[in-house]
Protein backbone atom coordinates (compact mmCIF):
# COMPACT_ATOMS: atom_id res chain seq x y z
CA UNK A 1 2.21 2.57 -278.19
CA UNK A 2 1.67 -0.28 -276.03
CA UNK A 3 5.87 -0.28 -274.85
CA UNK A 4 5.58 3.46 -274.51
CA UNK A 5 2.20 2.76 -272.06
CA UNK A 6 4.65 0.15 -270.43
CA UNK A 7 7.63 2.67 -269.95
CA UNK A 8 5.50 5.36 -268.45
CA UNK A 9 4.06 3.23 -265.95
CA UNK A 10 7.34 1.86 -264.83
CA UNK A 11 8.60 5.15 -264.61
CA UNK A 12 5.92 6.03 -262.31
CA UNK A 13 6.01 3.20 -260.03
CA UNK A 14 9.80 3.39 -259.95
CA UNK A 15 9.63 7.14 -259.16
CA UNK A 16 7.09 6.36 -257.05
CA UNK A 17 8.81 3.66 -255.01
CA UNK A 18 12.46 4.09 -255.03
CA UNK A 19 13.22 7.41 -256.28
CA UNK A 20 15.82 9.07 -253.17
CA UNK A 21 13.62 12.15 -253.34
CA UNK A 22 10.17 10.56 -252.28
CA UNK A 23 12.55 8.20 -249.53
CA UNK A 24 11.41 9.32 -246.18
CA UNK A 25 14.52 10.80 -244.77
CA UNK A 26 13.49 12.35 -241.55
CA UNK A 27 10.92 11.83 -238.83
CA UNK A 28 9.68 14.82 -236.79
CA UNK A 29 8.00 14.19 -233.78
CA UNK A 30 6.04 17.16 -231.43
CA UNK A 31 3.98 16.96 -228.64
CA UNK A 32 5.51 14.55 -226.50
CA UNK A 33 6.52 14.94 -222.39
CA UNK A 34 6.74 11.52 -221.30
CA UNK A 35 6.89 9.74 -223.76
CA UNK A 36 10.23 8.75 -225.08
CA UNK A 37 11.00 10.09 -228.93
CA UNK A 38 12.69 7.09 -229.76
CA UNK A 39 10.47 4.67 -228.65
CA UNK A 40 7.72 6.32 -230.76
CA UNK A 41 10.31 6.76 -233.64
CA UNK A 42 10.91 3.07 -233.81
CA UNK A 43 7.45 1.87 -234.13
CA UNK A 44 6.93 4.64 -237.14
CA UNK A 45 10.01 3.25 -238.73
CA UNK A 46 8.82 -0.19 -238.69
CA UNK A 47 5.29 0.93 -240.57
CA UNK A 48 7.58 2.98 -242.86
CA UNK A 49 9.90 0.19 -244.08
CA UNK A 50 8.74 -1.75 -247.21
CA UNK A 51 9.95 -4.62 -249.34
CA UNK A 52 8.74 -4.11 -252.84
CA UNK A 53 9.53 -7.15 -255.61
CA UNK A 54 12.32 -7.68 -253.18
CA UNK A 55 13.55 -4.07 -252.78
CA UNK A 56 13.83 -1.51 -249.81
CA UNK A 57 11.44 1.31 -250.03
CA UNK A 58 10.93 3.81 -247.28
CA UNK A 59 8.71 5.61 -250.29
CA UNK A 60 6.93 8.44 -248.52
CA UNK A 61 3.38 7.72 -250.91
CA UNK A 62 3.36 4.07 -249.55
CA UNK A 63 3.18 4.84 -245.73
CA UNK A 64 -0.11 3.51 -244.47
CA UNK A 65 -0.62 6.42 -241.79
CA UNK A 66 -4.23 4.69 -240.07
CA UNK A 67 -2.13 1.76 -239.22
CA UNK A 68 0.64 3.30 -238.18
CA UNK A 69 -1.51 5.70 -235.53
CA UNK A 70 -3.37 2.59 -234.59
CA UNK A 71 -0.03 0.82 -233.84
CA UNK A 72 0.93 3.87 -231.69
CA UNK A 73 -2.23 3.99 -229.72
CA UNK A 74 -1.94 0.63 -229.20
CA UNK A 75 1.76 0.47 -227.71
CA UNK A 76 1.16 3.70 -226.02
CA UNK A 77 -1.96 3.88 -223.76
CA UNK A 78 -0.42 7.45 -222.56
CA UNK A 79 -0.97 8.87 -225.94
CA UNK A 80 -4.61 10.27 -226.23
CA UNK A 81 -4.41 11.38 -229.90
CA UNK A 82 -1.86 11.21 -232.98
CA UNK A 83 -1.94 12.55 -235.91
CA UNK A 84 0.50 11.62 -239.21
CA UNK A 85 1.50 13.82 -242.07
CA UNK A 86 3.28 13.47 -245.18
CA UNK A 87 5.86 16.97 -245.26
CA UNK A 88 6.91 16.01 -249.03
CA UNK A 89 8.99 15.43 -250.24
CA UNK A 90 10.84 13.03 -247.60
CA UNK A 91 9.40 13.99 -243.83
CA UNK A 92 6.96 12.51 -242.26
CA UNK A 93 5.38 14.83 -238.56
CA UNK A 94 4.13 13.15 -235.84
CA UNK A 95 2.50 15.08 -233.34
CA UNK A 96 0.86 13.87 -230.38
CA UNK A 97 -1.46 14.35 -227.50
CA UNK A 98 -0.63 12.82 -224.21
CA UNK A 99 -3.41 11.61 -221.47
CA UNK A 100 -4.02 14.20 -218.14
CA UNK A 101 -4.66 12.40 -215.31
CA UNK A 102 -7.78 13.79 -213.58
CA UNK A 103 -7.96 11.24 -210.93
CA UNK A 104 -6.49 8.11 -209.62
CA UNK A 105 -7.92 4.88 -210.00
CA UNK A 106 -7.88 2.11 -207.04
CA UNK A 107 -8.81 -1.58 -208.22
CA UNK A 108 -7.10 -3.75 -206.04
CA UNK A 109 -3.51 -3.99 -205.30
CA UNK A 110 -3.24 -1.76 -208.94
CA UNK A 111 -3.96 2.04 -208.99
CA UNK A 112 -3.76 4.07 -212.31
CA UNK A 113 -4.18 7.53 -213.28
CA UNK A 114 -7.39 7.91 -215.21
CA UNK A 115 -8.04 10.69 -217.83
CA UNK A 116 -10.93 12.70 -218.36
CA UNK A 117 -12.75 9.93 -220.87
CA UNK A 118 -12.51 7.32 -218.02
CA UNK A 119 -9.29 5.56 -219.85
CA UNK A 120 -6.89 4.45 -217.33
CA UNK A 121 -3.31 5.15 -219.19
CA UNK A 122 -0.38 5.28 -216.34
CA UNK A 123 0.46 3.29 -213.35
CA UNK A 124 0.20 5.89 -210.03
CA UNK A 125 0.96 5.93 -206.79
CA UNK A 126 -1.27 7.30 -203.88
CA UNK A 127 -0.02 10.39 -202.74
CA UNK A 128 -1.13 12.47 -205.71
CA UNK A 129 -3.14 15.45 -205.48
CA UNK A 130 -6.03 14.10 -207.49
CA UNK A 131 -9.58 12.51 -206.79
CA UNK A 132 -8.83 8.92 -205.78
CA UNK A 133 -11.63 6.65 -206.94
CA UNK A 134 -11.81 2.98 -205.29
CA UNK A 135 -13.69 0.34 -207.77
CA UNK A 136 -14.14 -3.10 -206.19
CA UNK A 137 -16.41 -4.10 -209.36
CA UNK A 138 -13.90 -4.76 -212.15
CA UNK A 139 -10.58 -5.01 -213.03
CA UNK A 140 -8.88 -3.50 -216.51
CA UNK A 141 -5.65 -3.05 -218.47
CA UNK A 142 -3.95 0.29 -219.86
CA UNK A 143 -5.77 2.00 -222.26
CA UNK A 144 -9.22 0.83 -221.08
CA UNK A 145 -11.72 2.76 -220.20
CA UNK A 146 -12.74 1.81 -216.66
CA UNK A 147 -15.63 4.60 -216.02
CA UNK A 148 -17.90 6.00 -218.29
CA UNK A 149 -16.87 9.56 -218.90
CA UNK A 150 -20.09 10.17 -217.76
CA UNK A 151 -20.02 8.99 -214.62
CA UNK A 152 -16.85 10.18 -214.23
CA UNK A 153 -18.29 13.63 -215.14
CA UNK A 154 -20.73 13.47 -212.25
CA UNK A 155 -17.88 12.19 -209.52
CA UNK A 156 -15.97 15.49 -210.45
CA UNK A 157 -18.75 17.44 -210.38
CA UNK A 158 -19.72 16.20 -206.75
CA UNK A 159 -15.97 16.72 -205.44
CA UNK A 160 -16.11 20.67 -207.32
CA UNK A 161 -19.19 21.58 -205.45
CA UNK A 162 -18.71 19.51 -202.43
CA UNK A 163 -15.54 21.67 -201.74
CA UNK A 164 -16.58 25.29 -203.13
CA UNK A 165 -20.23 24.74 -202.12
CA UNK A 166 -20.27 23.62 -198.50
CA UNK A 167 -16.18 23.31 -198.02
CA UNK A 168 -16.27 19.35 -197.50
CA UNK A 169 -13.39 17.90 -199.18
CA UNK A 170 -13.88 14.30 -200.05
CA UNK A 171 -11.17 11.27 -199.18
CA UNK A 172 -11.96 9.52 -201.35
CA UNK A 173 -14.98 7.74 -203.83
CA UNK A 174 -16.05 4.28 -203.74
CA UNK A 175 -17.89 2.75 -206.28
CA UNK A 176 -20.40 -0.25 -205.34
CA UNK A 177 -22.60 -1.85 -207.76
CA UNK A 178 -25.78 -0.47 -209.72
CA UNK A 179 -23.63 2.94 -210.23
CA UNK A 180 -23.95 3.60 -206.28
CA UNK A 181 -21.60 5.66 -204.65
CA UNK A 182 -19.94 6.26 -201.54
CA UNK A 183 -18.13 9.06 -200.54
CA UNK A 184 -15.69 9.35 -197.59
CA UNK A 185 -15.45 12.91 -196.53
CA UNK A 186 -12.57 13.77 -194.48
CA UNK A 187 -13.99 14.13 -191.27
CA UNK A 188 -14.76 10.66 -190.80
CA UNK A 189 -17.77 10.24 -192.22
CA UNK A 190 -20.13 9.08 -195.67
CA UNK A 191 -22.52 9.72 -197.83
CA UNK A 192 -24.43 8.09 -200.28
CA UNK A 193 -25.23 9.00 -203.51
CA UNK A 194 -27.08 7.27 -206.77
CA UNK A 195 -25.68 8.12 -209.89
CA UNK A 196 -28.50 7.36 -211.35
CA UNK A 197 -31.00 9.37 -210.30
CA UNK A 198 -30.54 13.41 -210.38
CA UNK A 199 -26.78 14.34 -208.82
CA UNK A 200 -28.18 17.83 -207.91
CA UNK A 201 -30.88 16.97 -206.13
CA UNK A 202 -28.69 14.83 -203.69
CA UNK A 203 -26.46 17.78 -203.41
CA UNK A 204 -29.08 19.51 -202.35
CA UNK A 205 -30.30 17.21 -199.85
CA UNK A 206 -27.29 17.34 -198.39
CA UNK A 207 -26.52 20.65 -198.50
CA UNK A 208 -30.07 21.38 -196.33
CA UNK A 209 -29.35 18.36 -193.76
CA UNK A 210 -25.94 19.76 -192.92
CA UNK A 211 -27.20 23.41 -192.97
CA UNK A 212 -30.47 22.54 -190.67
CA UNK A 213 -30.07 19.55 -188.81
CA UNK A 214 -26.21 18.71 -187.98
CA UNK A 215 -24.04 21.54 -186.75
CA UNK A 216 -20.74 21.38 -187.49
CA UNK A 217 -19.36 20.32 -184.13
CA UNK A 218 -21.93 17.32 -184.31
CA UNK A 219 -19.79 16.00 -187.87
CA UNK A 220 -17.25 14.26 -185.93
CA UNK A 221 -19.82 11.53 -184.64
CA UNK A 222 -21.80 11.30 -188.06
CA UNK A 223 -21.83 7.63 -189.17
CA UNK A 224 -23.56 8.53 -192.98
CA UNK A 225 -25.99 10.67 -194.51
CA UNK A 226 -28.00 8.54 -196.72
CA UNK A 227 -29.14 10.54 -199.78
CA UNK A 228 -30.66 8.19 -202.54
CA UNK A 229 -34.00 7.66 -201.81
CA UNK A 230 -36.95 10.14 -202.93
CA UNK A 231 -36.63 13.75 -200.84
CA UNK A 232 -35.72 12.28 -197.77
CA UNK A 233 -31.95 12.76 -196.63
CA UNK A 234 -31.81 10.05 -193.48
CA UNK A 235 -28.35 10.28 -191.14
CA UNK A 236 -27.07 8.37 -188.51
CA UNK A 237 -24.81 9.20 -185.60
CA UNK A 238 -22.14 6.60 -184.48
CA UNK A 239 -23.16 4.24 -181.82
């Protein structure tokens, strides 16, 4: 009884180690754009490869498929989600999510793309037709997240109704310590908001001082419009 136990069991572990028909065989991958198939093939392949009492397996049962997505995160700060299956009896799918950029990033010298959850994932170039964001505070690697997403909420949010609201498009963002922000509006001049305190109250502080107080030939000599403080909205012309 006891050899017949020890039979079955090697059986089992040989069928389910070496057998050809559990041997991963193919590697589908979906989902990508710009990130290169191969590159993400070969870090699967080296999670898939096994030595087992001194024996190649590429055994199908014995892929470990969290470390393998957290190896592909890791090597590839573009990729926002993965997700691993087992298509028996010998695939393996790997489909993946990449990063959108929905702004660019300015620390420094550096600029990145940044997705929506504040994770900067791509080197950019100015130019691009997205929100550019300038933070003097801190400096981070790919795959970081460098806002809060947030705060990053709020600095869309500003830039949406800033341009369908009152038509003001922004230059760019700046962000200073304490979660302050300055924005550079295209026509030369800032204002200054407090992400802390309520976004849409600011908005509408601004909103009413622009409507009431500064016509719009007057904008091209506005220094700031200073909108943090209590329900005052304070502006300044340039000397």
């Amino acid at each position: 009884m006891t050899l017949f136990l020890v039979l079955v069991i090697s059986g089992v572990f040989y069928l389910i180690c070496f057998s050809s028909f559990f041997q991963i065989k193919e590697i589908i991958i979906s989902g990508n754009q710009k990130v290169s198939a191969e590159a993400l093939r070969e870090i699967v392949e080296k999670n898939i490869e096994k030595n087992i009492l001194f024996f190649p397996s590429r055994s199908i049962f014995l892929v470990d498929l969290d470390k393998t997505s957290k190896d592909v995160l890791k090597d590839f700060p573009l990729i926002e989600k993965i997700q691993l299956k087992r298509k028996f009896s010998n695939s393996l799918t790997v489909n993946i999510n990449e990063r959108k950029p929905v702004a660019v990033l300015i620390q420094g010298e550096n600029v990145f793309f940044l997705d929506k959850n504040g994770i900067i994932f791509e080197p950019a170039v100015l130019g691009e037709d997205l929100i550019k964001i300038i933070d003097k505070q801190k400096t981070n690697i790919l795959g970081e997240e460098a806002i809060s997403k947030e705060k990053l909420s709020q600095i869309l949010d500003i830039d949406s109704k800033l341009k369908l609201d009152l038509k003001i498009p922004v230059q760019q963002f700046e962000m200073e310590a304490d979660d302050k922000l300055n924005l550079v509006i295209v026509e030369g001049w800032q204002a200054y908001f407090d992400l802390q305190k309520d976004v849409d109250w600011q908005l509408t502080k601004l909103k009413a001082v622009l409507e009431e107080k500064i016509p719009p030939e007057k904008r091209k000599d506005l220094e700031y419009i200073e909108l943090r403080f209590g329900n005052f909205a304070p502006y300044k012309y340039k000397s």
